[in-house]
C-alpha atoms as a PDB file:
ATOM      1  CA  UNK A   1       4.461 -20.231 -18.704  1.00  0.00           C
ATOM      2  CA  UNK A   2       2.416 -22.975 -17.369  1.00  0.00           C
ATOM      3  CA  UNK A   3       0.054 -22.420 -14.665  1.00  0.00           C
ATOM      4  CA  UNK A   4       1.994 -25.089 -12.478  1.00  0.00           C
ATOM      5  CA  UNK A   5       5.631 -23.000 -12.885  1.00  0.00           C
ATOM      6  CA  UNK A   6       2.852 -19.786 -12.167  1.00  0.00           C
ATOM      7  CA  UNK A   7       2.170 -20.955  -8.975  1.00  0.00           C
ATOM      8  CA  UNK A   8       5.386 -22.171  -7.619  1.00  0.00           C
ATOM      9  CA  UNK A   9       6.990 -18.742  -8.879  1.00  0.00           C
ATOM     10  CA  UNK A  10       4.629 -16.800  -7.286  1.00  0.00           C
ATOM     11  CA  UNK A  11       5.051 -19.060  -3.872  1.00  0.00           C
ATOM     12  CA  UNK A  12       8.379 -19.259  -4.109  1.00  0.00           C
ATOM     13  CA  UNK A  13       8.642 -15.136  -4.016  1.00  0.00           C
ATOM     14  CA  UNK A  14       6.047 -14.523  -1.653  1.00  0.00           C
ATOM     15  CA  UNK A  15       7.977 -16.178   0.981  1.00  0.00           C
ATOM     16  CA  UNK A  16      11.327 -15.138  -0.067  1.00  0.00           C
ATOM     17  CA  UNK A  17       9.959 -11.186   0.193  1.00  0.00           C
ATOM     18  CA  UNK A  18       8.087 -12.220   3.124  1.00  0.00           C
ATOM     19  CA  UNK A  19      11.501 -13.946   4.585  1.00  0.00           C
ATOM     20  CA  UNK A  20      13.723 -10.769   3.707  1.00  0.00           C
ATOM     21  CA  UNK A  21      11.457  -8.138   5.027  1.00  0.00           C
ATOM     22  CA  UNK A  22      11.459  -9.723   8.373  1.00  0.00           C
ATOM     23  CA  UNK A  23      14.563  -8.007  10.009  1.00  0.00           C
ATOM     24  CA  UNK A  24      12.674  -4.792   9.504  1.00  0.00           C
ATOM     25  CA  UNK A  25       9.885  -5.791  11.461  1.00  0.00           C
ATOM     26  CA  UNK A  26      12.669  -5.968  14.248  1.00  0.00           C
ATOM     27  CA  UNK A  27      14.329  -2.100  14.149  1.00  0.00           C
ATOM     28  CA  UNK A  28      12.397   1.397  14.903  1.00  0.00           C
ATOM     29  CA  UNK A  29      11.565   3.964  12.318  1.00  0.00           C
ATOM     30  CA  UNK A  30      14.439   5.396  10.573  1.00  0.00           C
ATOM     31  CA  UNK A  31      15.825   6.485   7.305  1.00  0.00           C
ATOM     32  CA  UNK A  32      15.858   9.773   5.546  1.00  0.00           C
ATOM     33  CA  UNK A  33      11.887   9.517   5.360  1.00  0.00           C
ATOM     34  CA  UNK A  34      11.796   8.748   9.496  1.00  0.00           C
ATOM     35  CA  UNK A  35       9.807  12.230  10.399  1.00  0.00           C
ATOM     36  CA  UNK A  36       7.308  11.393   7.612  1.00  0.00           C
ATOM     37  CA  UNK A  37       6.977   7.615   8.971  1.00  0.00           C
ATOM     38  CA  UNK A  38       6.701   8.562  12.475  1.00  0.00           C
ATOM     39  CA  UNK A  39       3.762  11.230  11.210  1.00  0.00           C
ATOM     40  CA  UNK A  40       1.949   8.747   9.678  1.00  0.00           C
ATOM     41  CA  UNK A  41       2.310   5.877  12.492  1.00  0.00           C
ATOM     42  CA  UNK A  42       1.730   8.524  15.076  1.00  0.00           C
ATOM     43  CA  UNK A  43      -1.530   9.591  12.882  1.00  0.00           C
ATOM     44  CA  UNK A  44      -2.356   5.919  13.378  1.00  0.00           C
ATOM     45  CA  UNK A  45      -2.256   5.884  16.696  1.00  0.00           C
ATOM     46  CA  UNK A  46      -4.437   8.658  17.176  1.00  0.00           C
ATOM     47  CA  UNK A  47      -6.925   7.242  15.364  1.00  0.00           C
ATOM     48  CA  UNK A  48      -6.759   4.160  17.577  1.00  0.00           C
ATOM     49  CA  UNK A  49      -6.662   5.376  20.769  1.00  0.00           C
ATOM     50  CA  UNK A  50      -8.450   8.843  20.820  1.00  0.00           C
ATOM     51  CA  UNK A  51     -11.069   9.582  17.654  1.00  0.00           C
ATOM     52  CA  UNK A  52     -11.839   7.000  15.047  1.00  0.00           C
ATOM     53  CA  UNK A  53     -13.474  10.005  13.390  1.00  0.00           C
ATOM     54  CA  UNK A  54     -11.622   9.954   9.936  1.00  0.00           C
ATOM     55  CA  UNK A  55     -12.126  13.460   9.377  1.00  0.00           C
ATOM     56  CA  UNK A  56      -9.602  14.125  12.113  1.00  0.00           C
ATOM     57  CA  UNK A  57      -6.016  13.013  11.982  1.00  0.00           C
ATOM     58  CA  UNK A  58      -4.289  13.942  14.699  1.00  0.00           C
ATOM     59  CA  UNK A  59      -0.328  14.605  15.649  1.00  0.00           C
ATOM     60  CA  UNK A  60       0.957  15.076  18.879  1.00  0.00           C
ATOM     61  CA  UNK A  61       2.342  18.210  18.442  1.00  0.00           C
ATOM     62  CA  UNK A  62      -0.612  20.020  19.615  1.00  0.00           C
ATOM     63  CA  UNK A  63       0.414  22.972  21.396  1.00  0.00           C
ATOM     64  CA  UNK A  64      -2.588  24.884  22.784  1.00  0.00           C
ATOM     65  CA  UNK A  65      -4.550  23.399  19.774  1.00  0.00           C
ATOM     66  CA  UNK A  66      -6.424  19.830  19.318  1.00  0.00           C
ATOM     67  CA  UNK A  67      -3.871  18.720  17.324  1.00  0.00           C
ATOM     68  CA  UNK A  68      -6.104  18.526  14.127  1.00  0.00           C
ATOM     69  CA  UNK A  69      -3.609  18.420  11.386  1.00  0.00           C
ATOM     70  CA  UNK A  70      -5.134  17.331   7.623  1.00  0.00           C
ATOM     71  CA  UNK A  71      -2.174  16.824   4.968  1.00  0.00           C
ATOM     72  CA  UNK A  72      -3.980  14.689   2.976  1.00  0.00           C
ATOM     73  CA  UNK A  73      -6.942  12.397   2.697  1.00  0.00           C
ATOM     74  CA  UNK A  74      -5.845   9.903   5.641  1.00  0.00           C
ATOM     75  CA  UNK A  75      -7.297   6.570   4.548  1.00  0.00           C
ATOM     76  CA  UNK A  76      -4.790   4.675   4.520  1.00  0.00           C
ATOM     77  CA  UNK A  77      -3.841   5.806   8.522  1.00  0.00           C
ATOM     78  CA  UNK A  78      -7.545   5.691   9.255  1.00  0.00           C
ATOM     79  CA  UNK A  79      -8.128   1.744   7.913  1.00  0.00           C
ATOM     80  CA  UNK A  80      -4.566   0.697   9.860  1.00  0.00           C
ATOM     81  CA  UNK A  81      -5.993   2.241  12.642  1.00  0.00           C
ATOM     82  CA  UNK A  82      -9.198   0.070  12.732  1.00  0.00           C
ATOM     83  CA  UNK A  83      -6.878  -3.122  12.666  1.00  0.00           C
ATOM     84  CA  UNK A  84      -4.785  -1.713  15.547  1.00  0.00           C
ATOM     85  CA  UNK A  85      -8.157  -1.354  17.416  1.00  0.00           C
ATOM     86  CA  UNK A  86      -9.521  -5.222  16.406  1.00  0.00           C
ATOM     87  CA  UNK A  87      -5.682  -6.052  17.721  1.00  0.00           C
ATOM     88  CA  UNK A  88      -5.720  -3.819  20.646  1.00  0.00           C
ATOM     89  CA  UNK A  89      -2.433  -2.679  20.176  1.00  0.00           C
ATOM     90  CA  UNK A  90      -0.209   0.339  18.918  1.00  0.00           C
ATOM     91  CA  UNK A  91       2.422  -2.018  17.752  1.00  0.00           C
ATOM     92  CA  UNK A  92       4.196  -0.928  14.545  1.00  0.00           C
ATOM     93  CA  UNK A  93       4.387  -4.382  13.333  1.00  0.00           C
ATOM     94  CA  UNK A  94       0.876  -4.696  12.715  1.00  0.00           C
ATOM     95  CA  UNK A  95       1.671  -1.537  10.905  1.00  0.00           C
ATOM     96  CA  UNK A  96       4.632  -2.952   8.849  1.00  0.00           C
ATOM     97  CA  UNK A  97       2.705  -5.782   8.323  1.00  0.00           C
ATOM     98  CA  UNK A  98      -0.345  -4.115   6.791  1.00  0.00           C
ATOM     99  CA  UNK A  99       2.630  -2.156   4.888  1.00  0.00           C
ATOM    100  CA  UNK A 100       3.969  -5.484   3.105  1.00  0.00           C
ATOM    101  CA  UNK A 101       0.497  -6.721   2.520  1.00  0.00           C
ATOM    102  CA  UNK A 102      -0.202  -3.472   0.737  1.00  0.00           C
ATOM    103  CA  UNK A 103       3.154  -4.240  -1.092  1.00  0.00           C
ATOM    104  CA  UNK A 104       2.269  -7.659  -1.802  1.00  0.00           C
ATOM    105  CA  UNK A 105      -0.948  -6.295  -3.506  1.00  0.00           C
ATOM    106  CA  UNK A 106       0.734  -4.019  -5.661  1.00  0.00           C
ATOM    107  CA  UNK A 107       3.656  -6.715  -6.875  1.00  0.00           C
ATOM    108  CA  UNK A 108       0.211  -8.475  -7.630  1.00  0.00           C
ATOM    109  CA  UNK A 109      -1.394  -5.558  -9.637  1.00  0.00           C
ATOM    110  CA  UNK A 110       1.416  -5.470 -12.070  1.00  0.00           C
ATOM    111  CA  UNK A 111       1.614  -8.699 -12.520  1.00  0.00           C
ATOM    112  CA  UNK A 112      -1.595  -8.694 -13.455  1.00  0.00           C
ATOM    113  CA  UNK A 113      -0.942  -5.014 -15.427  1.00  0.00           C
ATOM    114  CA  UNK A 114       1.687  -6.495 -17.319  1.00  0.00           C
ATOM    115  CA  UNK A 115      -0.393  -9.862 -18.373  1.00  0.00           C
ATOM    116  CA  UNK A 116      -3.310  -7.463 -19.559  1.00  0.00           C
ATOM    117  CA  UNK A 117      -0.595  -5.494 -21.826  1.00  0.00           C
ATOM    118  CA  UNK A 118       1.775  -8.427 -23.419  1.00  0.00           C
ATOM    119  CA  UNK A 119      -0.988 -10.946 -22.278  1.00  0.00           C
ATOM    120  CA  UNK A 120       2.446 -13.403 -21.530  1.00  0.00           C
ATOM    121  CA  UNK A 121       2.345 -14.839 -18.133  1.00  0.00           C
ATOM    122  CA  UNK A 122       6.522 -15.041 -18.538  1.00  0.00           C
ATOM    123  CA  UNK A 123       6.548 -10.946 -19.004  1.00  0.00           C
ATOM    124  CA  UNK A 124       4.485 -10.202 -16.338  1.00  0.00           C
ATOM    125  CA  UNK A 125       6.211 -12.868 -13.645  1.00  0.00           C
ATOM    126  CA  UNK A 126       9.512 -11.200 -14.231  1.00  0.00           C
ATOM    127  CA  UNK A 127       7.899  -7.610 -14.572  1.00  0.00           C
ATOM    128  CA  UNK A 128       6.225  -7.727 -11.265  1.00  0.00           C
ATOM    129  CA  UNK A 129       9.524  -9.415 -10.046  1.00  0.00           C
ATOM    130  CA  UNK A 130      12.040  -7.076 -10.943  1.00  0.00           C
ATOM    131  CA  UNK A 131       8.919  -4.134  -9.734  1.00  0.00           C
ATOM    132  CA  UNK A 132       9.076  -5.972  -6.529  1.00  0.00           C
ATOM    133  CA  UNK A 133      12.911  -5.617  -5.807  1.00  0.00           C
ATOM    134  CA  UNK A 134      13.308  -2.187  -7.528  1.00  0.00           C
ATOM    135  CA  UNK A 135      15.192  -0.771  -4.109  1.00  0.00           C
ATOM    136  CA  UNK A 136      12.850   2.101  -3.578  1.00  0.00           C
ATOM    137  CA  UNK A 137      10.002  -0.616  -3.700  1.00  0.00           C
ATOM    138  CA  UNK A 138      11.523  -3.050  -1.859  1.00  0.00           C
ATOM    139  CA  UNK A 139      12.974  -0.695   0.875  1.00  0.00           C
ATOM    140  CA  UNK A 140       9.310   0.760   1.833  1.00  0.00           C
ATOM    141  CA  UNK A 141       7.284  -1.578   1.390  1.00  0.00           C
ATOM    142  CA  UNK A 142       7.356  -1.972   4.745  1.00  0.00           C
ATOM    143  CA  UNK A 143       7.404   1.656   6.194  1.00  0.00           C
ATOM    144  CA  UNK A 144       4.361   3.393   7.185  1.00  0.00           C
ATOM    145  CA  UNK A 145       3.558   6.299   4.452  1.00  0.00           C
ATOM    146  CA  UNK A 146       0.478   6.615   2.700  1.00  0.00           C
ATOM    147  CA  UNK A 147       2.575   6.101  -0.728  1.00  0.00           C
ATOM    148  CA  UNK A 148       2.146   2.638  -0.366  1.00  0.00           C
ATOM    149  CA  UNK A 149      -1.606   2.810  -0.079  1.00  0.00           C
ATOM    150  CA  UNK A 150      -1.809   5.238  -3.546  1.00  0.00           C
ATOM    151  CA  UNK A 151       0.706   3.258  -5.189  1.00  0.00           C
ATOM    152  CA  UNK A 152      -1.330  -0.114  -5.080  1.00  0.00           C
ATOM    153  CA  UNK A 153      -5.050   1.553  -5.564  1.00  0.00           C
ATOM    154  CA  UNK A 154      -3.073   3.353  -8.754  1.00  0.00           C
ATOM    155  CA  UNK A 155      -2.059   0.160  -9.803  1.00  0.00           C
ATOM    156  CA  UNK A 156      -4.861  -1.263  -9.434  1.00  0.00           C
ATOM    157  CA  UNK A 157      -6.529   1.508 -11.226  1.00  0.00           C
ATOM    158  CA  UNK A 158      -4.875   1.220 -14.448  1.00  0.00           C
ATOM    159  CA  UNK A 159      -4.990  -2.664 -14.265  1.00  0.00           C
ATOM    160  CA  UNK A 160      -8.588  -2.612 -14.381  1.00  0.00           C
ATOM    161  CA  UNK A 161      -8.655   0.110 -16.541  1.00  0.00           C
ATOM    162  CA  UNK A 162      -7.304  -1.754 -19.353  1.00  0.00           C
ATOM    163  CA  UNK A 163      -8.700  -4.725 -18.703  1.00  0.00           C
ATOM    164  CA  UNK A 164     -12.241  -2.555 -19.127  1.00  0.00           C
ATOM    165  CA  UNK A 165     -10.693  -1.314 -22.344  1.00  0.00           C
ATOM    166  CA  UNK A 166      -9.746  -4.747 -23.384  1.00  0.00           C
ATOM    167  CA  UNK A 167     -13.252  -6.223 -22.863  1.00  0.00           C
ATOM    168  CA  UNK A 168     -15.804  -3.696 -23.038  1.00  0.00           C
ATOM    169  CA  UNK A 169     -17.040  -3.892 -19.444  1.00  0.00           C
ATOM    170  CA  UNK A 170     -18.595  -0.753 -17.601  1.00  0.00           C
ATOM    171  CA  UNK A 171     -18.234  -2.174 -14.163  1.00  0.00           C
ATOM    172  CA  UNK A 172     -14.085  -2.400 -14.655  1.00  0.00           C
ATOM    173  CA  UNK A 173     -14.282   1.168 -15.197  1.00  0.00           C
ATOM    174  CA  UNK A 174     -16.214   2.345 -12.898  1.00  0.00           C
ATOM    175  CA  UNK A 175     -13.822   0.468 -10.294  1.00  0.00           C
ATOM    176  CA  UNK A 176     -10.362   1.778 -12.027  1.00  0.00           C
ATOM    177  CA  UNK A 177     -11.828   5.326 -11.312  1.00  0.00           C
ATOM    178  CA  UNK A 178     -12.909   4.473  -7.859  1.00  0.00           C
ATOM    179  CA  UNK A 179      -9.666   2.960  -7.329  1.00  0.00           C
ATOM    180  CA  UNK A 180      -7.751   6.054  -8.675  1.00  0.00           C
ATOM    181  CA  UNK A 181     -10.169   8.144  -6.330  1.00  0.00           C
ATOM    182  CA  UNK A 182      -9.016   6.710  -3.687  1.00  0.00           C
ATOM    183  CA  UNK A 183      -5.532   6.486  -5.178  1.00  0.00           C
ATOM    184  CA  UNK A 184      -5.803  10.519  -5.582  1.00  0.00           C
ATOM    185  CA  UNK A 185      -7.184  10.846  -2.031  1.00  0.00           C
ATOM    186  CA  UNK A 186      -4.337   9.668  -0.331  1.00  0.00           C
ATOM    187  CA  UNK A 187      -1.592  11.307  -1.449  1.00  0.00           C
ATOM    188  CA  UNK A 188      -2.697  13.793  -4.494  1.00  0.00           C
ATOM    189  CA  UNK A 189       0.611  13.617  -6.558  1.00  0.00           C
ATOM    190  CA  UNK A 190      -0.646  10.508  -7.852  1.00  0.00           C
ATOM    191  CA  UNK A 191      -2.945  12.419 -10.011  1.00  0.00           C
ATOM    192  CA  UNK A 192      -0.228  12.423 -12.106  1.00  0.00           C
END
């Protein structure tokens, strides 16, 4: 596939997916996921308005308590939060945006995934395509859960993995296991 086609392809779906996720942009939280969603934007929040301290996420369900609650490692929450401070606002667009970027990132990484195994731009366009409209995918992509954040640094993790493999270079790895750190962090079934 010529790097022309490449281009156009990959313009052509950015604003389609852009274009199509835009109706969510315009509802609440909801789905069968909704307490989950509202735990992590409401983590968000926290972080914005009360304590930037990362090493304590918040809910509002505090009771007589602070309210310190730590599920998991909450990067993800605690980087969204910075951007709702820089935007001073609790909006959950910015939050649905930052949740499509994130998407966007990992429709990127296999792309790029794919190339590095079949090393055929043609394979990889389609792969990352059809990866980008699996419904599962495609459906959260723009809903706040930290799966989105593992899900793209573990993609990114194995990219770079093999592309370390591929080419002998030390710095690639060392970045694929920061990546899958990080990947690990946030939500720890991605160990797997």
């Amino acid at each position: 596939m010529k790097k022309s086609y490449l281009k156009f392809a990959f313009s052509f779906w950015l604003l389609l997916y852009i274009l199509l996720h835009l109706p969510a942009f315009q509802v609440n939280i909801q789905s069968m996921h909704s307490q989950r969603q509202c735990y992590t934007q409401n983590n968000i929040q926290n972080f914005a308005e009360e304590d930037f301290n990362i090493l304590n996420p918040r809910q509002n369900n505090r009771g007589t308590g602070d309210g310190i609650y730590r599920m998991e490692f909450p990067l993800m929450q605690w980087l969204f939060a910075g951007v709702h401070k820089l935007a001073d606002s609790g909006d959950l667009r910015i939050t649905r945006c930052l949740s499509l970027l994130l998407g966007i990132l990992s429709t990127i990484g296999i792309f790029y995934l794919l190339k590095t195994i079949f090393n055929d731009n043609l394979i990889a366009a389609i792969g990352s395509w059809f990866f980008s409209f699996a419904p599962t995918i495609y459906y959260f992509t723009v809903c706040p859960m930290p799966d989105n954040f593992a899900l793209c640094a573990g993609i990114w993790s194995l990219t770079f993995f093999l592309i370390s493999m591929k080419r002998s270079k030390k710095g690639m790895l060392i970045l694929s296991g920061f990546l899958f750190m990080l990947s690990t962090a946030a939500k720890l079934p991605f160990i797997l």
